[in-house]
C-alpha atoms as a PDB file:
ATOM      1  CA  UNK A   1     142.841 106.560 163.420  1.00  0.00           C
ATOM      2  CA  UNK A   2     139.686 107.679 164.998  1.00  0.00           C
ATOM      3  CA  UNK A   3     137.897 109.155 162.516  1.00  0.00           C
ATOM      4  CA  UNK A   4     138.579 105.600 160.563  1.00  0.00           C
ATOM      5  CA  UNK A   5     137.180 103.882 163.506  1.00  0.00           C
ATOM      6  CA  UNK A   6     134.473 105.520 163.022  1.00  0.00           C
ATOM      7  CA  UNK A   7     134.314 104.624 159.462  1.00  0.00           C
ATOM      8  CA  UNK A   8     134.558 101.048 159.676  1.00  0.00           C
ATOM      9  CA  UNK A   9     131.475 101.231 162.628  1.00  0.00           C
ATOM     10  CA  UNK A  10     128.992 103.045 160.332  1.00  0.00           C
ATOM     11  CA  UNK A  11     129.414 100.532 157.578  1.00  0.00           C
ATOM     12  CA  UNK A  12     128.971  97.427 160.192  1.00  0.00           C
ATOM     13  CA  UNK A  13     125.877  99.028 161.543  1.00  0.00           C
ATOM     14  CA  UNK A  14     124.262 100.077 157.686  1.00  0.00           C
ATOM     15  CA  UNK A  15     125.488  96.361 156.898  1.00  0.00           C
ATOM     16  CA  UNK A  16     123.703  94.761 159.766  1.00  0.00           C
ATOM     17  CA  UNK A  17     120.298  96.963 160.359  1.00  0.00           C
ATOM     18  CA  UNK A  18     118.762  95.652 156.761  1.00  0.00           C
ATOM     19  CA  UNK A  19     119.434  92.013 158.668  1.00  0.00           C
ATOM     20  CA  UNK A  20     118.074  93.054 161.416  1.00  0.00           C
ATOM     21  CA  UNK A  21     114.968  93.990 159.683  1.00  0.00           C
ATOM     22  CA  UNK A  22     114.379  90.831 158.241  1.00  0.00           C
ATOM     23  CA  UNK A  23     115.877  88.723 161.101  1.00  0.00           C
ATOM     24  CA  UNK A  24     112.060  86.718 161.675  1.00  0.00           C
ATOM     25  CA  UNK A  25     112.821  85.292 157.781  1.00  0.00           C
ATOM     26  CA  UNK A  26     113.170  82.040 157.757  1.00  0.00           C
ATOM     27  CA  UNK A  27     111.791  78.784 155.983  1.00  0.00           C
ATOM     28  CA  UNK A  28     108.833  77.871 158.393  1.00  0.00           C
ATOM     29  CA  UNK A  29     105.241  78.124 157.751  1.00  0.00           C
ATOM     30  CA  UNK A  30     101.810  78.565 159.305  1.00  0.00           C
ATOM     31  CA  UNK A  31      98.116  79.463 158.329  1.00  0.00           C
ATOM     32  CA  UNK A  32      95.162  80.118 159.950  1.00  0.00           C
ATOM     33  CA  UNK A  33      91.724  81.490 159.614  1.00  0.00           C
ATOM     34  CA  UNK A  34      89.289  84.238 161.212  1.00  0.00           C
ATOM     35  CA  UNK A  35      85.316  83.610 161.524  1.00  0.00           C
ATOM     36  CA  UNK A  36      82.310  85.615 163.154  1.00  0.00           C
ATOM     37  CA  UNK A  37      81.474  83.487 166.057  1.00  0.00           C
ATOM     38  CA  UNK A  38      78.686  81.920 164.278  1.00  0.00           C
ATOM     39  CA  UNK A  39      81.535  80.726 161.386  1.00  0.00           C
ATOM     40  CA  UNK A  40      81.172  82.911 158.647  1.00  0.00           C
ATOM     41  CA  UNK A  41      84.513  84.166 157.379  1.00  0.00           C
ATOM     42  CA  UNK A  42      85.998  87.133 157.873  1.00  0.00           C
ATOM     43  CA  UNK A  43      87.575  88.811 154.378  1.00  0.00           C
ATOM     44  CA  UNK A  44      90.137  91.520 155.051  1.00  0.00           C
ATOM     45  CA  UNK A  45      90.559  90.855 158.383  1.00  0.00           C
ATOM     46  CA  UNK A  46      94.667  92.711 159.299  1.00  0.00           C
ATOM     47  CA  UNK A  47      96.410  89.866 160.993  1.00  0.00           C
ATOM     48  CA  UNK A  48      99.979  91.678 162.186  1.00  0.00           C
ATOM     49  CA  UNK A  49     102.441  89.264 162.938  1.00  0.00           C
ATOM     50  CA  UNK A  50     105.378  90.016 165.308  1.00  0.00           C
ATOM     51  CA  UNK A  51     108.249  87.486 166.678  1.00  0.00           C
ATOM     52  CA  UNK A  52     109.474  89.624 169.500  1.00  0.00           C
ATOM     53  CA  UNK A  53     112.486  87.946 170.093  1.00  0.00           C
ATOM     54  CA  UNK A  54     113.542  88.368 166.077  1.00  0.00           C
ATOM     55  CA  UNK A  55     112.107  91.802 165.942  1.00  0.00           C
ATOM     56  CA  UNK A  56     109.288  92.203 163.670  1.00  0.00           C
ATOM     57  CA  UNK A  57     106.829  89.977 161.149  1.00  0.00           C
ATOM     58  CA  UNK A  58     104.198  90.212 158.715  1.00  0.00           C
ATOM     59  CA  UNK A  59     101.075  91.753 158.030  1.00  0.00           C
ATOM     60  CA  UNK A  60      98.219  90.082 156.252  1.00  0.00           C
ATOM     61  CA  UNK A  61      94.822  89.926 155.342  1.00  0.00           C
ATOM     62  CA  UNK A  62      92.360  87.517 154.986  1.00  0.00           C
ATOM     63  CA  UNK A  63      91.171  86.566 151.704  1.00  0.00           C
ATOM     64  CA  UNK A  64      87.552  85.825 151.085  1.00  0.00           C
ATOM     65  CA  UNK A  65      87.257  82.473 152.548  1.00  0.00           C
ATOM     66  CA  UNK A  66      88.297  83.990 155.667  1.00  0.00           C
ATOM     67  CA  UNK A  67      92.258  82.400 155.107  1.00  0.00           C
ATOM     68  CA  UNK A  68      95.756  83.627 155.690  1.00  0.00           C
ATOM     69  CA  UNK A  69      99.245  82.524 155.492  1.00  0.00           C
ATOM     70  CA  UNK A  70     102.711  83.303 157.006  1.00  0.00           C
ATOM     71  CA  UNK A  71     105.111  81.887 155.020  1.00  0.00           C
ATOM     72  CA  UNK A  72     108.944  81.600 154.869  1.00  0.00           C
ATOM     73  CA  UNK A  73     108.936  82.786 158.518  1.00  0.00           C
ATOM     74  CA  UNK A  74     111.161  81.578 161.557  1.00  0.00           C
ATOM     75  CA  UNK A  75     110.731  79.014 164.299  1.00  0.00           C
ATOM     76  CA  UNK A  76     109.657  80.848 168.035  1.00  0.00           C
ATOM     77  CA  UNK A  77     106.840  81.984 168.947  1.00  0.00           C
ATOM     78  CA  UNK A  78     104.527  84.219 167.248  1.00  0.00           C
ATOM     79  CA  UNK A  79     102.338  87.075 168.382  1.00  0.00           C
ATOM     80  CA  UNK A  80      99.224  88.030 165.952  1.00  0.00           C
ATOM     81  CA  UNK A  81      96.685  91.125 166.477  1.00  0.00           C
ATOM     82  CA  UNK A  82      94.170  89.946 164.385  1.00  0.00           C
ATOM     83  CA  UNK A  83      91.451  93.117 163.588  1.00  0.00           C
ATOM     84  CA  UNK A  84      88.312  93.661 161.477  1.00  0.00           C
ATOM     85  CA  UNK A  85      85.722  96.616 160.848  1.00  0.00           C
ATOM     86  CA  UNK A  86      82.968  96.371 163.136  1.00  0.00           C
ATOM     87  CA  UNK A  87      84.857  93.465 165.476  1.00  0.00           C
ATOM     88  CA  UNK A  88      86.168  93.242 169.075  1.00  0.00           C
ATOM     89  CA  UNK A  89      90.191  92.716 167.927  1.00  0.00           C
ATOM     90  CA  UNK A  90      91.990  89.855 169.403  1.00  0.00           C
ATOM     91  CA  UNK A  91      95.488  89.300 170.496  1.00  0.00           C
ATOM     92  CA  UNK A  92      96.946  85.812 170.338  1.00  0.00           C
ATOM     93  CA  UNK A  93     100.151  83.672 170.367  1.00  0.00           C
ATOM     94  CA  UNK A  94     101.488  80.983 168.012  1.00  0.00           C
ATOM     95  CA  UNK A  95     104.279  78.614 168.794  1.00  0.00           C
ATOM     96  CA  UNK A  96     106.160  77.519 165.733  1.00  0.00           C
ATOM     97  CA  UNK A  97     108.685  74.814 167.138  1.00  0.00           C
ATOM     98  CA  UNK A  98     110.671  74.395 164.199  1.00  0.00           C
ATOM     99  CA  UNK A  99     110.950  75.792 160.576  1.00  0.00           C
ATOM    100  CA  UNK A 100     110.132  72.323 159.162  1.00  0.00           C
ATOM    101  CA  UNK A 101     106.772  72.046 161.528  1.00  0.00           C
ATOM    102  CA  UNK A 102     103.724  72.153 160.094  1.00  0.00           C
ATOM    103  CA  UNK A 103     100.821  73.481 162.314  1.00  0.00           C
ATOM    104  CA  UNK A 104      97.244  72.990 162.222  1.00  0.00           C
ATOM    105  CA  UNK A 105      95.008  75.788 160.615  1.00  0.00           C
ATOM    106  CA  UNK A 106      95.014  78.513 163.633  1.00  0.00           C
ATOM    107  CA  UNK A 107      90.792  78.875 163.581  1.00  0.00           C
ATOM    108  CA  UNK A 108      89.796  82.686 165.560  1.00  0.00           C
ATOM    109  CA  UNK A 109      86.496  84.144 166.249  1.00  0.00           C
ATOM    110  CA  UNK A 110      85.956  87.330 166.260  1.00  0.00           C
ATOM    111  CA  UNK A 111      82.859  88.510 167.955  1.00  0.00           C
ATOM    112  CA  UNK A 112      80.867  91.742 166.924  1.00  0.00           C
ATOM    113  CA  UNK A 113      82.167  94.776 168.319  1.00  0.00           C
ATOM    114  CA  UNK A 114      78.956  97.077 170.473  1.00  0.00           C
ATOM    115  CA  UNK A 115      77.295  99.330 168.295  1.00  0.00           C
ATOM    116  CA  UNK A 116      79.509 103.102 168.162  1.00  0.00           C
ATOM    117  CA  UNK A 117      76.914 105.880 170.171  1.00  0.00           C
ATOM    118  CA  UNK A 118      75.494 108.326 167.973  1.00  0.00           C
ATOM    119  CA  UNK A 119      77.340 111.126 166.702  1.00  0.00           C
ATOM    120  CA  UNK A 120      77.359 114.437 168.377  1.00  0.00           C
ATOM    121  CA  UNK A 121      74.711 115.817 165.998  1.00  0.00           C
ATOM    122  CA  UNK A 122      72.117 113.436 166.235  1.00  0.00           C
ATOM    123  CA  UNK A 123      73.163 113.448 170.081  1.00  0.00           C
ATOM    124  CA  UNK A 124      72.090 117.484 170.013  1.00  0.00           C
ATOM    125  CA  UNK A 125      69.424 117.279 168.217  1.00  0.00           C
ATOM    126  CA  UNK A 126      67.656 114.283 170.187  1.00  0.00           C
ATOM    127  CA  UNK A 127      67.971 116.399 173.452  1.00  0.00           C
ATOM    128  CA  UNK A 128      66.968 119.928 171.685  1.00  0.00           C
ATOM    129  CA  UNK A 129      63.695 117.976 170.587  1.00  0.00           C
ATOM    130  CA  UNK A 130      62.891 116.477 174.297  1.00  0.00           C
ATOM    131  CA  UNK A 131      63.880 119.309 176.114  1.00  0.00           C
ATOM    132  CA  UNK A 132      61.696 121.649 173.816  1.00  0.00           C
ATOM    133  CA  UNK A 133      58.843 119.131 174.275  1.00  0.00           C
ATOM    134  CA  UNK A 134      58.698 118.741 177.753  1.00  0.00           C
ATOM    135  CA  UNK A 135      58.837 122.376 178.311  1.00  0.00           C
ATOM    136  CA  UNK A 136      55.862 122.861 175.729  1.00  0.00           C
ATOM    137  CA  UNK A 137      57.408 124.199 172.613  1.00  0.00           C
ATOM    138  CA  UNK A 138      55.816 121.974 170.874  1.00  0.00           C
ATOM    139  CA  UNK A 139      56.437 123.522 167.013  1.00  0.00           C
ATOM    140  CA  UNK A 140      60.437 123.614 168.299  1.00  0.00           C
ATOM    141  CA  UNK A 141      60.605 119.821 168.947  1.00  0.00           C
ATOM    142  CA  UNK A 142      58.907 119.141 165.565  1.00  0.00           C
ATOM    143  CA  UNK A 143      62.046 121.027 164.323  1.00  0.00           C
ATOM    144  CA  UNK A 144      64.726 119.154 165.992  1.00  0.00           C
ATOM    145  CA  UNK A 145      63.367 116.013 165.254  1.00  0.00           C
ATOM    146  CA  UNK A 146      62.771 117.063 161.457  1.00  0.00           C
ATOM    147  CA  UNK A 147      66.301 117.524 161.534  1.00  0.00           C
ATOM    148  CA  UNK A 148      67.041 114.438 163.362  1.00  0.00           C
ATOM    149  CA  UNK A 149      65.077 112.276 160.605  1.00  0.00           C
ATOM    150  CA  UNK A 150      67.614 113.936 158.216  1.00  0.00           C
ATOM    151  CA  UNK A 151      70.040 112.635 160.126  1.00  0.00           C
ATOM    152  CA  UNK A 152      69.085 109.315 161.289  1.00  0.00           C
ATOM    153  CA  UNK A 153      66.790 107.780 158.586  1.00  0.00           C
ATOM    154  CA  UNK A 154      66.971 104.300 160.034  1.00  0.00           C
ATOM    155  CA  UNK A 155      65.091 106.391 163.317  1.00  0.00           C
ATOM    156  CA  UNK A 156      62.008 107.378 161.171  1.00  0.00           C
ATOM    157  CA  UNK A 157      59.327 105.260 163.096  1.00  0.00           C
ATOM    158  CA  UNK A 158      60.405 106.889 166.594  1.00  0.00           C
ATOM    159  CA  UNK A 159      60.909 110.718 165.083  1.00  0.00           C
ATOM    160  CA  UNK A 160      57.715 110.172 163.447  1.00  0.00           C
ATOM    161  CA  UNK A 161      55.605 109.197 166.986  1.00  0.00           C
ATOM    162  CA  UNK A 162      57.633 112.105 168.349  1.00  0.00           C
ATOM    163  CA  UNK A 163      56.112 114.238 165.628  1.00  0.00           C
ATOM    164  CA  UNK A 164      53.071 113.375 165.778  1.00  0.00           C
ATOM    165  CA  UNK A 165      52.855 113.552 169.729  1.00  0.00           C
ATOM    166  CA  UNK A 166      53.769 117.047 168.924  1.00  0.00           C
ATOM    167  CA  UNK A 167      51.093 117.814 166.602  1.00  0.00           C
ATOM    168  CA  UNK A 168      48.600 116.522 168.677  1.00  0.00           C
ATOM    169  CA  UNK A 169      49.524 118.778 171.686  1.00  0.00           C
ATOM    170  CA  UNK A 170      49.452 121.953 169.279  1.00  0.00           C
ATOM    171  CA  UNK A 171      45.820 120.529 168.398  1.00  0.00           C
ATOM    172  CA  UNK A 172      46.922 119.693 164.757  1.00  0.00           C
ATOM    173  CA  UNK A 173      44.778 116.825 164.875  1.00  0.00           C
ATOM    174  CA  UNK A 174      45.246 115.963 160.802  1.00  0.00           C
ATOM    175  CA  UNK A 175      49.074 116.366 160.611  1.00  0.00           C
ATOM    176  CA  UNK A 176      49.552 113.993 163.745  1.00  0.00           C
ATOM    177  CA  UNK A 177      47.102 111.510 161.970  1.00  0.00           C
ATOM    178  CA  UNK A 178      49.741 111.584 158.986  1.00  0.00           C
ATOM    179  CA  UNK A 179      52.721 110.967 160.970  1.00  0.00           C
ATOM    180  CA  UNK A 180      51.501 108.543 163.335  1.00  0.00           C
ATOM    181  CA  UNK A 181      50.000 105.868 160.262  1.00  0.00           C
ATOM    182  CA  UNK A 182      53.690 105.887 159.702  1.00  0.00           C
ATOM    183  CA  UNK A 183      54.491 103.979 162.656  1.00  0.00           C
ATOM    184  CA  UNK A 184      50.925 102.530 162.280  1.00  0.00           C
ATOM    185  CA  UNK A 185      51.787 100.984 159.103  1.00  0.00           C
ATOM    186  CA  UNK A 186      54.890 100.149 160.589  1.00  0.00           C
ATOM    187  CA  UNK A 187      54.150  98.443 163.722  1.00  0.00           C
ATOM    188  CA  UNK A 188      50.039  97.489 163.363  1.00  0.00           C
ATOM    189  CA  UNK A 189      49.628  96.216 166.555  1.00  0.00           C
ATOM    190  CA  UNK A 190      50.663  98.977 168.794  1.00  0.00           C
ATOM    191  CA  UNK A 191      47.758 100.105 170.427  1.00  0.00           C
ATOM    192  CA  UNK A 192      49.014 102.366 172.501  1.00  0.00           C
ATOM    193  CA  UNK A 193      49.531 104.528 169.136  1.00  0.00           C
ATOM    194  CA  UNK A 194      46.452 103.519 167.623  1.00  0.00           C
ATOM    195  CA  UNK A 195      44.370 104.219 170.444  1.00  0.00           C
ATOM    196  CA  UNK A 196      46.208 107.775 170.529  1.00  0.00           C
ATOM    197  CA  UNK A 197      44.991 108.090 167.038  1.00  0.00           C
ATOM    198  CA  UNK A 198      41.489 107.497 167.676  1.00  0.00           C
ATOM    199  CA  UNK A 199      41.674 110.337 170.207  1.00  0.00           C
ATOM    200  CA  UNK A 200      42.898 112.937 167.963  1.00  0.00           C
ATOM    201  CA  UNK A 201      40.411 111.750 165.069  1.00  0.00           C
ATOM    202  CA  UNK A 202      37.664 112.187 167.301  1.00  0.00           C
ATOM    203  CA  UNK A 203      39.134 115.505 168.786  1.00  0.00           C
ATOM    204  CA  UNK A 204      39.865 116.361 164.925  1.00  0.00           C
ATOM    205  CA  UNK A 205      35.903 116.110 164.799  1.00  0.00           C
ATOM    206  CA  UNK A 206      36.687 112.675 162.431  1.00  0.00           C
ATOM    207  CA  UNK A 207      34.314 110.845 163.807  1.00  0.00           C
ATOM    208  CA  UNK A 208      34.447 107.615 160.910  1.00  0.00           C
ATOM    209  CA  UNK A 209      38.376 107.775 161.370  1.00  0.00           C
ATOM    210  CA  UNK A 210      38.036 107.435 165.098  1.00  0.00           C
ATOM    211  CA  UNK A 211      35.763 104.884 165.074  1.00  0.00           C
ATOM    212  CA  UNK A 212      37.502 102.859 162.246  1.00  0.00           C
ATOM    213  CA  UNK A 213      40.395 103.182 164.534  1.00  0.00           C
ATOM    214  CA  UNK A 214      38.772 102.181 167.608  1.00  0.00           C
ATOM    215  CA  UNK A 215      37.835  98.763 165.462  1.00  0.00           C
ATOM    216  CA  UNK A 216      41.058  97.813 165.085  1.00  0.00           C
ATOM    217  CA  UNK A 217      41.901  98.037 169.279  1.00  0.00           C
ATOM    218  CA  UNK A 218      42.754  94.883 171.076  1.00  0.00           C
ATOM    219  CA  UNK A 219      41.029  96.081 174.071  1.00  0.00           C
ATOM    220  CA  UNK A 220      42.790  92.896 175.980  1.00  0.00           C
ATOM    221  CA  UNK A 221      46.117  94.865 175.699  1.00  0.00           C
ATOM    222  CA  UNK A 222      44.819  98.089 177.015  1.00  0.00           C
ATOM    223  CA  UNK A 223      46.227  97.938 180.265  1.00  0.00           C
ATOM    224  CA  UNK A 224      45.247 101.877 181.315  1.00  0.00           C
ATOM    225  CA  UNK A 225      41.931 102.876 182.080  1.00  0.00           C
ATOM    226  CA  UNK A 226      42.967 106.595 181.022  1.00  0.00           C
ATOM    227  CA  UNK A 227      43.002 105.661 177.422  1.00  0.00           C
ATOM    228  CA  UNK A 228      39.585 103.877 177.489  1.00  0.00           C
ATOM    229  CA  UNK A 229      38.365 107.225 180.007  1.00  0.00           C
ATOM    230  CA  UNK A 230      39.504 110.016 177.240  1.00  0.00           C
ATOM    231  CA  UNK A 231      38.172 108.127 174.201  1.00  0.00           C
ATOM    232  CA  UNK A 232      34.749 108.193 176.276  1.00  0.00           C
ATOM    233  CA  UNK A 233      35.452 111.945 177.322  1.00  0.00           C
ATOM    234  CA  UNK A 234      36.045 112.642 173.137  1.00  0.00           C
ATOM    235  CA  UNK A 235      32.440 111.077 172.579  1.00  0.00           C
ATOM    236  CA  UNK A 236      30.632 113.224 174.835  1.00  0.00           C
ATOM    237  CA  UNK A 237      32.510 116.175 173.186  1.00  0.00           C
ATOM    238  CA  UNK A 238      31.052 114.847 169.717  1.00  0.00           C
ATOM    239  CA  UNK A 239      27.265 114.310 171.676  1.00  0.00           C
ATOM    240  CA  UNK A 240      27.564 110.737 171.242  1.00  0.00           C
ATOM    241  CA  UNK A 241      26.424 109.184 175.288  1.00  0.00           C
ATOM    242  CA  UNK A 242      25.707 106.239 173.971  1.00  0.00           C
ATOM    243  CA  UNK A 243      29.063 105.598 173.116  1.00  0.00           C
ATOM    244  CA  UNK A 244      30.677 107.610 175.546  1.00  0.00           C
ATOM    245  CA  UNK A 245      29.197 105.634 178.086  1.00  0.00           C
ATOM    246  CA  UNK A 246      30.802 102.690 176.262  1.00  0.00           C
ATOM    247  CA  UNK A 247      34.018 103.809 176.914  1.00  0.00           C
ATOM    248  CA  UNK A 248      33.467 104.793 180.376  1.00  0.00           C
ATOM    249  CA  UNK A 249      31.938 101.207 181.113  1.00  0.00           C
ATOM    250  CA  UNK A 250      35.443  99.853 180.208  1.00  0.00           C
ATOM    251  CA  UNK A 251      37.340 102.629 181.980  1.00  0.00           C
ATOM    252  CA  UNK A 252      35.524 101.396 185.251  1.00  0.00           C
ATOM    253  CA  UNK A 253      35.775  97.288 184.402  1.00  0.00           C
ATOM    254  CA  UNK A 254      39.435  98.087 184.021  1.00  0.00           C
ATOM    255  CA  UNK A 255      39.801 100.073 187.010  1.00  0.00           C
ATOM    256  CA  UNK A 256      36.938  99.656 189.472  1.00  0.00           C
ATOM    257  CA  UNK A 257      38.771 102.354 191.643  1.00  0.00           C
ATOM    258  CA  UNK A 258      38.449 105.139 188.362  1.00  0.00           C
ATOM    259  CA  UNK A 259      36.514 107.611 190.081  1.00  0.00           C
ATOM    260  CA  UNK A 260      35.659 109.972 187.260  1.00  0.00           C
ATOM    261  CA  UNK A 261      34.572 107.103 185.318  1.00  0.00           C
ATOM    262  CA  UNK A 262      31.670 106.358 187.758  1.00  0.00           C
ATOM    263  CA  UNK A 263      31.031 110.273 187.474  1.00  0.00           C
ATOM    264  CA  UNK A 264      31.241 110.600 183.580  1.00  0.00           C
ATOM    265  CA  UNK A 265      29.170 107.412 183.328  1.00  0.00           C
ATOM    266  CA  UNK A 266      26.500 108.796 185.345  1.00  0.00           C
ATOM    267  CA  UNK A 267      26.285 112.620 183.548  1.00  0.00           C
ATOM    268  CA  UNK A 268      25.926 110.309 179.922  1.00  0.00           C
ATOM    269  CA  UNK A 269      23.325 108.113 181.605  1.00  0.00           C
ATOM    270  CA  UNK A 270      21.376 111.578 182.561  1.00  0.00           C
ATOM    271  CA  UNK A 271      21.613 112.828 178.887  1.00  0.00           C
ATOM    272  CA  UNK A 272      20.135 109.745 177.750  1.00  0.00           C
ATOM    273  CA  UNK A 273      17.403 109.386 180.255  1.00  0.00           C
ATOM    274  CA  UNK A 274      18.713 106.302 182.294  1.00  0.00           C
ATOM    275  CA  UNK A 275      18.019 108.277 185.924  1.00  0.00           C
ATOM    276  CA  UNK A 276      18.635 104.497 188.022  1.00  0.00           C
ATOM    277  CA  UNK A 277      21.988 104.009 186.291  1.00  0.00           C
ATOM    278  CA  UNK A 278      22.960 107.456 186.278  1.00  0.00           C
ATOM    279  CA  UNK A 279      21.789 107.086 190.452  1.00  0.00           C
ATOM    280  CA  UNK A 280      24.160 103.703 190.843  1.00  0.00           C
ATOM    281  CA  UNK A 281      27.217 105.383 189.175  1.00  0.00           C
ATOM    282  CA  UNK A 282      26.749 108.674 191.454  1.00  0.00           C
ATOM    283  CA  UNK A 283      26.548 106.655 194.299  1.00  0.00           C
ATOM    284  CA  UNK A 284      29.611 104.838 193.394  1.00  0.00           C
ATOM    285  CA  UNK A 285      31.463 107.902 193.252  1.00  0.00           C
ATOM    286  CA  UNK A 286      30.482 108.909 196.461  1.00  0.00           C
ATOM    287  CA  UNK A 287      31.935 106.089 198.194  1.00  0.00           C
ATOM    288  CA  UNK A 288      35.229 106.205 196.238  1.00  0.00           C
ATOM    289  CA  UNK A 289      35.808 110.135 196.437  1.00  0.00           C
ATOM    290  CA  UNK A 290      32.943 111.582 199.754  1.00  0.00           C
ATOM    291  CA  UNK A 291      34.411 114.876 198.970  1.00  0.00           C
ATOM    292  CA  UNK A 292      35.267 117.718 196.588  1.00  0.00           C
ATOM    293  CA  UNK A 293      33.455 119.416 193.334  1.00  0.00           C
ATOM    294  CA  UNK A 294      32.413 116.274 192.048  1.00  0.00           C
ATOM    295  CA  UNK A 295      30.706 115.013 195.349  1.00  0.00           C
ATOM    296  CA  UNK A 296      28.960 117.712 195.631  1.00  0.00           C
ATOM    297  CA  UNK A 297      27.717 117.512 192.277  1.00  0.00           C
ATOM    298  CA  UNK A 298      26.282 113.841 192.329  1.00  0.00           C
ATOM    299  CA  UNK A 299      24.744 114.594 195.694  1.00  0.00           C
ATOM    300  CA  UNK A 300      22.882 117.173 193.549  1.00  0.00           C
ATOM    301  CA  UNK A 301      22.182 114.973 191.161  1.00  0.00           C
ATOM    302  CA  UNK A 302      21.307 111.602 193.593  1.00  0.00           C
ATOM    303  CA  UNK A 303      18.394 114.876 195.097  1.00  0.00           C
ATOM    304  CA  UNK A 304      17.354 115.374 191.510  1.00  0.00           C
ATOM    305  CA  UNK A 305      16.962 112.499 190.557  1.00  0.00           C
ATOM    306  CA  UNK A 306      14.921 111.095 193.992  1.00  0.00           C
END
């Protein structure tokens, strides 16, 4: 008797589980659509339906226009996790009063999800190339961001001022040239690069690339005397005063407080004969900076030139 007991339970429950499975079929209907928040639609957005209380629903996808419909589904109320590649998801709930109830087109926005952080790799080889850098291994950092271009293609203008910061601090005045008129051609009004540029063509000993570089400098942006000051220092190297004291005549109007400016100014105005300038500037100096190497050395000069 027991074991037919038994019998007659297993066949109720394999009878009833299939209608339990499809228990949230029914003869109602509803539709919706998903948009970016600016209105474009969505195509192959999942939207997974579930009617807790009839256990289960659904799942759909959008179709081009951004459209999906539930159909020959039962009255209650509805759950939907709507998802989409490269979206925040969103969880919502839809009341369907009755199977013969027609509902307005349910509209969702989905906004963009945050951009994913870079993968490991690139993550390894970003620090490898900045700690390598600041610690002066200059030819290692080109490496690791070599490899990081590789990587990260859609980086290239960054890696290649990285690069060419590099090359320039190994002295490789023509290879950082190359690598920064990529980010030059890129981005022509950074003058911050192109004034860096002028510095190693005139380091490089490339005198008409420096200077066709300097042409191209809104000075009105240059916002630190230090660029203005090493140009004027790269001039003297290359025995040009005249224009070194250029340079050091804008160092000074953009920092009246620039010390070696004043000094510099004053050794070009020497070389070039100009004793009462060269006097002014030395004098200068001594009021901004009484003491140390260089006072000493325009007191010299203020005798000298008395």
């Amino acid at each position: 008797m027991l074991r037919s007991t038994c019998r007659v339970l297993a066949a109720a429950v394999a009878l009833a589980s299939p209608a339990l499975a499809q228990d949230w079929k029914g003869s109602g209907r509803f539709e919706g659509r998903v948009t970016d928040a600016q209105g474009r639609p969505i195509a192959d957005a999942v939207v997974k339906l579930d009617n807790p209380e009839r256990g289960g629903g659904p799942t759909l996808k959008t179709d081009k226009k951004g459209r999906w419909v539930a159909g020959g589904v039962v009255a209650g109320t509805w759950n939907a996790d709507i998802e989409a590649s490269g979206y925040v998801p969103r969880k919502i709930s839809i009341p369907l009063p009755g199977e013969s109830a027609r509902l307005a087109p349910i509209e969702v926005k989905l906004e963009k999800a945050a951009p994913k952080g870079p993968p490991p790799e690139v993550l390894a080889a970003l620090q490898k190339g900045e700690d390598a850098y600041k610690a002066g291994r200059f030819a290692e950092a080109r490496a690791e961001y070599e490899k990081l271009l590789a990587l990260r293609p859609d980086l290239a203008i960054t890696i290649h001022q990285q690069i060419g910061f590099a090359y320039v601090q190994e002295k490789e005045y023509a290879k950082a040239l190359e690598h920064l008129q990529k980010v030059l051609d890129a981005e022509p009004g950074n003058v911050m690069v192109r004034g860096i540029m002028a510095q190693a063509a005139l380091e490089g000993g490339m005198l008409d690339r420096g200077m066709e570089l300097l042409e191209g400098i809104d000075e009105s942006a240059i916002k630190s005397a230090d660029l203005f000051f090493n140009i004027g220092v790269n001039f003297v190297n290359a025995n040009k005063p005249e224009e070194a004291i250029t340079y050091f005549t804008k160092t000074v109007a953009t920092d009246p407080a620039y010390a070696d400016g004043y000094f510099r100014r004053g050794l070009a105005y020497m070389t070039v004969g100009k004793m009462a300038e060269a006097k002014a500037d030395f004098t200068k100096l001594l009021e901004l900076q009484p003491s140390g190497p260089q006072a000493d050395l325009a007191r010299k000069a203020i005798e000298q030139i008395k």
